[in-house]
C-alpha atoms as a PDB file:
ATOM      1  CA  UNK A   1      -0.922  16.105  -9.347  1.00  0.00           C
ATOM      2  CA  UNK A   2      -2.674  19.457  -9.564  1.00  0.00           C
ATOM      3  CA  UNK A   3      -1.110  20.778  -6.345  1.00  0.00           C
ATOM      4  CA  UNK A   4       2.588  19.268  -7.679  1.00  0.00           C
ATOM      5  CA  UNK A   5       2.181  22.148 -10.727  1.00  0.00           C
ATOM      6  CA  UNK A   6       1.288  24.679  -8.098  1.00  0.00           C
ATOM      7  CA  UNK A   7       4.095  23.883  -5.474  1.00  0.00           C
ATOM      8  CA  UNK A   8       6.708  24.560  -8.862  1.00  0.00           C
ATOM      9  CA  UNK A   9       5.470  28.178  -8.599  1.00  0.00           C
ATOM     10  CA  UNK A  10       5.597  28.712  -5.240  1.00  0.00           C
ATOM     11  CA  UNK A  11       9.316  29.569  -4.462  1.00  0.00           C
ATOM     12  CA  UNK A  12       8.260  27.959  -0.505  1.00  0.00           C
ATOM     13  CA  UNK A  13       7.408  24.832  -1.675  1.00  0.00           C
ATOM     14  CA  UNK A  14      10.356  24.043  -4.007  1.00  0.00           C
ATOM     15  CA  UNK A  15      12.509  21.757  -2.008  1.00  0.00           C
ATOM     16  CA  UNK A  16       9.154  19.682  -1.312  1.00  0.00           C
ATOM     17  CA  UNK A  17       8.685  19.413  -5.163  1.00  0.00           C
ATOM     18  CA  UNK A  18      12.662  18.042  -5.428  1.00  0.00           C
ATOM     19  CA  UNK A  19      11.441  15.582  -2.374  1.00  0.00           C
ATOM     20  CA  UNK A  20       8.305  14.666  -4.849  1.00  0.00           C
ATOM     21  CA  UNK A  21      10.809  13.857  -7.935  1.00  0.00           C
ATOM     22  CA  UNK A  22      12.875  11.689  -5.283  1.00  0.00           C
ATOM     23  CA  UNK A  23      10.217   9.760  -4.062  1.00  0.00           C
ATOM     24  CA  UNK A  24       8.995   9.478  -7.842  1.00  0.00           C
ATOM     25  CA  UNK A  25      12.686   7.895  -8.827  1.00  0.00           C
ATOM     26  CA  UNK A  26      12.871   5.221  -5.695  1.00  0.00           C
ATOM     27  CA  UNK A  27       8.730   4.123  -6.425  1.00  0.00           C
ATOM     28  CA  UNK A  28       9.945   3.577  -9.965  1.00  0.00           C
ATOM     29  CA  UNK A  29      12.867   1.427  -8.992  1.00  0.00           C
ATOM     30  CA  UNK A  30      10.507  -0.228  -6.031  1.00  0.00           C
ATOM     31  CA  UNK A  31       8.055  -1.155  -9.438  1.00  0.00           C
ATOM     32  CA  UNK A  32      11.095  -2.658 -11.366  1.00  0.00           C
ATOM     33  CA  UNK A  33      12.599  -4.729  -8.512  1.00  0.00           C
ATOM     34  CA  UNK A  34       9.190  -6.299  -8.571  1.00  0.00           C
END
């Protein structure tokens, strides 16, 4: 989680952290179909 709050800063990594949020939504919907 540490390197998620870094990533935000770096400008580079930004699109990965929108990937992260993503992946975040669809394991939370994974958890409630179960």
């Amino acid at each position: 989680k540490v390197a998620r709050q870094v990533s935000v800063e770096d400008p580079i990594k930004g699109p990965t952290k929108l990937l992260v949020e993503v992946e975040a939504v669809l394991f939370k919907r994974q958890r409630e179909e179960r």
